[in-house]
Protein backbone atom coordinates (compact mmCIF):
# COMPACT_ATOMS: atom_id res chain seq x y z
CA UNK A 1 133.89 17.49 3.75
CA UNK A 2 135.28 18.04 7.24
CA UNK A 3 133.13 19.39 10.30
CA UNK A 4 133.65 23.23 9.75
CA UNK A 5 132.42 22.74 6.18
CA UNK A 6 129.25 20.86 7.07
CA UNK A 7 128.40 22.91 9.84
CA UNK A 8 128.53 26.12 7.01
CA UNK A 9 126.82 23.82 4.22
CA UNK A 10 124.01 23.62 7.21
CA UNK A 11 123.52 27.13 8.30
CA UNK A 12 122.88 27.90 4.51
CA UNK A 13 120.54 25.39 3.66
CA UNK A 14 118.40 26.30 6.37
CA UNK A 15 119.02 30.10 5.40
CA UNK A 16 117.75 28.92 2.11
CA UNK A 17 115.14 27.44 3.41
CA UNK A 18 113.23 29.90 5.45
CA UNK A 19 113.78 32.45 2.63
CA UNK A 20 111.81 30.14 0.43
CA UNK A 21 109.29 29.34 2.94
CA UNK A 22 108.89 33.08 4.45
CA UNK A 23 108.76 33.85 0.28
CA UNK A 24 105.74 31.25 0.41
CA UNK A 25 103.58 30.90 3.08
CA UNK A 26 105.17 34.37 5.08
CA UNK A 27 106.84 34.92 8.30
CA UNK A 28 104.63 33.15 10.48
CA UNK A 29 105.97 29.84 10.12
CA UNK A 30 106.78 27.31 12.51
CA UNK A 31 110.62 26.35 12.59
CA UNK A 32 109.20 23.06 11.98
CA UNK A 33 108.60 24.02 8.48
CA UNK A 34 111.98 25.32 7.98
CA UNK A 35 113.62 22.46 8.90
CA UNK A 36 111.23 20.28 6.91
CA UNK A 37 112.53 22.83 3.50
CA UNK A 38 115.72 22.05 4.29
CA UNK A 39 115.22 18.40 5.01
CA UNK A 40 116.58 18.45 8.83
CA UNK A 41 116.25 17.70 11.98
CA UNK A 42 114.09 20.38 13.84
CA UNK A 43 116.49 20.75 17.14
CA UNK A 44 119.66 21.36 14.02
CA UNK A 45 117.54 24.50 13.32
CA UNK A 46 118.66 25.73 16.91
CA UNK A 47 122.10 24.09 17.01
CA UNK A 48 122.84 27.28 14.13
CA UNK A 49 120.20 29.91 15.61
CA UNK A 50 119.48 29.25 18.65
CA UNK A 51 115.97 31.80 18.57
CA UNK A 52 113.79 32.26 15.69
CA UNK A 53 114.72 36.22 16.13
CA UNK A 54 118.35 35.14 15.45
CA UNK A 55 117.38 32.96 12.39
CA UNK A 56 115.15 36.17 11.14
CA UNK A 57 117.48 38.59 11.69
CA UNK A 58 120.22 36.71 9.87
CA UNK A 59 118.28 36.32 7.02
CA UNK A 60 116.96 39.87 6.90
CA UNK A 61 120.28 41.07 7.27
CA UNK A 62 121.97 39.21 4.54
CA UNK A 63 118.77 40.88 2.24
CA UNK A 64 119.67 43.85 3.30
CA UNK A 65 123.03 44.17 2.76
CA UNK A 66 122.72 42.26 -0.45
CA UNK A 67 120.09 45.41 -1.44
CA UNK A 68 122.53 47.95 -0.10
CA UNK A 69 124.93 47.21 -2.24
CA UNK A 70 123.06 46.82 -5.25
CA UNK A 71 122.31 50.17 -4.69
CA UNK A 72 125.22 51.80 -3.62
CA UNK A 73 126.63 50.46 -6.30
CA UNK A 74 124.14 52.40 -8.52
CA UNK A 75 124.15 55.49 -6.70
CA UNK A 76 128.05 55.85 -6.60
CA UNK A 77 128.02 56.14 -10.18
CA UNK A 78 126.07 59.23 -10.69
CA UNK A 79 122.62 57.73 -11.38
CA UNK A 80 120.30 59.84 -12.07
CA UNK A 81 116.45 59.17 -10.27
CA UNK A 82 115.08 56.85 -13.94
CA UNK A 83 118.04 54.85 -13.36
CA UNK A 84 117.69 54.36 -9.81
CA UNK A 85 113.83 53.76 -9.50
CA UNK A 86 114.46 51.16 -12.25
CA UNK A 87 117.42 49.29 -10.62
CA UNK A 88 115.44 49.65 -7.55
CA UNK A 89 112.34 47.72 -8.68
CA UNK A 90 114.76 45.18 -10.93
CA UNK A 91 116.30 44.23 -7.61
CA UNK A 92 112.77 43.50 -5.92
CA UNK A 93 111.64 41.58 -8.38
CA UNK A 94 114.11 39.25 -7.77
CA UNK A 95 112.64 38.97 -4.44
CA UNK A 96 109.11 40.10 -4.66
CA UNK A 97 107.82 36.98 -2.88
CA UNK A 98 109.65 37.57 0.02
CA UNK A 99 110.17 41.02 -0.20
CA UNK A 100 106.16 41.16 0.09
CA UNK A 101 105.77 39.00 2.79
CA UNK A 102 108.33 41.25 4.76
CA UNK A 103 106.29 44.16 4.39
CA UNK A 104 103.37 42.76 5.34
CA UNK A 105 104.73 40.46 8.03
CA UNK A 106 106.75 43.29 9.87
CA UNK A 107 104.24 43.96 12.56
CA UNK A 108 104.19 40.25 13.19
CA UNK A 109 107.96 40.27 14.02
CA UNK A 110 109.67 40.73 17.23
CA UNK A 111 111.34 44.26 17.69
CA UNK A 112 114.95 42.75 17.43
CA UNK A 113 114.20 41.92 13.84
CA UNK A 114 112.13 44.92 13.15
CA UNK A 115 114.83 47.06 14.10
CA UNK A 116 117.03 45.47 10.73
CA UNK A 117 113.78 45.77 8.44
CA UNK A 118 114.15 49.42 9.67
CA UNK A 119 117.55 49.20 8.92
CA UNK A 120 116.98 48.05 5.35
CA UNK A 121 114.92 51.16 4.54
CA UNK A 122 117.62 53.40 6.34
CA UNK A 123 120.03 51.92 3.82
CA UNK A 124 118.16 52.04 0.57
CA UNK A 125 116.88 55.45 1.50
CA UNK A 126 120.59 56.94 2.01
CA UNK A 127 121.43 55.62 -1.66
CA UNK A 128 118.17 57.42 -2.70
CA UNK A 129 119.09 60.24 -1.10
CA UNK A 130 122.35 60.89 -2.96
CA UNK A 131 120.17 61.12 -6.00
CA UNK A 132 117.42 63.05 -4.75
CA UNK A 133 119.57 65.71 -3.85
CA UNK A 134 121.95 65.39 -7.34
CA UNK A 135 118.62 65.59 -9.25
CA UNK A 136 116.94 68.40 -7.09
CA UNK A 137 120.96 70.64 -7.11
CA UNK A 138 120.45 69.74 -10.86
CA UNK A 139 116.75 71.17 -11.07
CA UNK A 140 115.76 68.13 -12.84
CA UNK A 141 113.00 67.50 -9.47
CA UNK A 142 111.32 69.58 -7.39
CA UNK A 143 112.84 70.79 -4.36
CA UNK A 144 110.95 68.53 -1.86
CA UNK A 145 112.31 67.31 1.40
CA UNK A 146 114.48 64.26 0.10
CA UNK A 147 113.02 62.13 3.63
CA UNK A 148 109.44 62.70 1.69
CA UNK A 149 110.76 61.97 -1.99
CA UNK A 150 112.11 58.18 -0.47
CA UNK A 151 108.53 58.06 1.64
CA UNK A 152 106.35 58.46 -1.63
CA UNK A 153 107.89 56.46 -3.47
CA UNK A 154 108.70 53.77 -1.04
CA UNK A 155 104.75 53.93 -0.08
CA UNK A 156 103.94 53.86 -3.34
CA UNK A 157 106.00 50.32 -4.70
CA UNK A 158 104.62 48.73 -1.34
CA UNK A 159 101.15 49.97 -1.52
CA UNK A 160 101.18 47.75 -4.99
CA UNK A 161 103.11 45.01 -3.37
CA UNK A 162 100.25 44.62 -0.55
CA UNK A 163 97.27 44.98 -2.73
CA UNK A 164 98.86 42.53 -5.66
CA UNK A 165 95.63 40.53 -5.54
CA UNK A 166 94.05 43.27 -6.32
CA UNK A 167 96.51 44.29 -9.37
CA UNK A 168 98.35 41.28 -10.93
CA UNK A 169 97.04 38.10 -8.89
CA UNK A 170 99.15 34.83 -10.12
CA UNK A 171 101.79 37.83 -11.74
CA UNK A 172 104.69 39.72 -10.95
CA UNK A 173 103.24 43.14 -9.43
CA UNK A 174 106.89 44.81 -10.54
CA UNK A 175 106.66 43.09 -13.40
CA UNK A 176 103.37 44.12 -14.51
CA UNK A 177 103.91 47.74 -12.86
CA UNK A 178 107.31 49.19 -12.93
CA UNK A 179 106.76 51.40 -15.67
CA UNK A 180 103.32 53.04 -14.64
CA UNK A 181 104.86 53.23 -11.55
CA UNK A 182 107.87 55.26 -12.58
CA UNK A 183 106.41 56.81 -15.13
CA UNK A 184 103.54 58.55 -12.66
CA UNK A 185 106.21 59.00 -9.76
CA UNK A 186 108.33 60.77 -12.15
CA UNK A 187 105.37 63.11 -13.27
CA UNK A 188 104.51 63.87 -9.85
CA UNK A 189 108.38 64.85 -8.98
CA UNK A 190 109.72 66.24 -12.38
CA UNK A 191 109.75 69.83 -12.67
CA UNK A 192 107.95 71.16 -15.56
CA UNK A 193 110.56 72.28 -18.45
């Protein structure tokens, strides 16, 4: 494996790391324990981020975009709101762990990497969007501001997320949830035929 190689085998095993440990023990982590995950030296950490912001961001970013197209990949082909709220909540439960620890970690973060978590909701709520407004032209939802159709439900799948002690301790949350959850969001949006 030559240099170049290494050097991109190393930025993604510490990637890997933090996800795992911010999916763990949350976003407050030392770098320390980051490089421990991915069984390095601490100061290599820095030789591929060189602040913790950058090494956040990075990862944030590569969720996000990941998300994003999941998503635009669902809303492109003429979705209707089911089939999105589903797809929606299959995609974070393949990262509920860290997905949860985002949410709840945000505040905690400095504004450079808040302003991509922002970002991340600007870009799932556009794909949203695109359905809201097919569904609400279609008369299959009520005509509610489409900004307050992504804010209910987006409240509502992170309200369960921060309260899963509360819900489904030692479980899945999404798991254990996505139906009620779609089922009563649906209720609340469908208009009655």
């Amino acid at each position: 494996m030559n240099r170049k190689e290494q050097k991109k085998e190393t930025r993604l095993k510490i990637l890997k790391a933090a996800y795992n440990v911010y999916s763990t023990i949350g976003f407050n982590t030392s770098t320390k324990v980051i490089a421990n995950e991915a069984n390095i030296s601490h100061g290599s950490i820095f030789v591929h981020f060189p602040t913790l912001s950058d090494l956040q961001i990075s990862l944030i970013d590569d969720f996000a975009n990941n998300l994003a197209y999941e998503m635009h990949n669902l809303s492109e082909k003429k979705s209707d709101i089911k089939d999105m709220l589903y797809h929606h909540l299959d995609v974070l439960e393949g990262h509920e762990d860290f997905y949860s620890h985002l949410i709840r970690d945000r505040v905690l973060l400095p504004e450079e990497v808040k302003l991509y978590f922002a970002n991340l909701q600007v870009n799932i709520a556009f794909h949203f969007n695109q359905v809201f407004e097919r569904e609400i032209e279609n008369k299959n939802i009520k005509n509610i501001s489409v900004h307050m159709l992504f804010n209910s439900w987006i409240s509502l799948v992170h309200y369960y997320l921060l309260n899963k002690d509360l819900f489904a301790p030692n479980k899945s949350v999404i798991e254990s949830y996505k139906d009620e959850l779609i089922t009563t969001y649906l209720k609340l949006i469908s208009l009655d035929k």
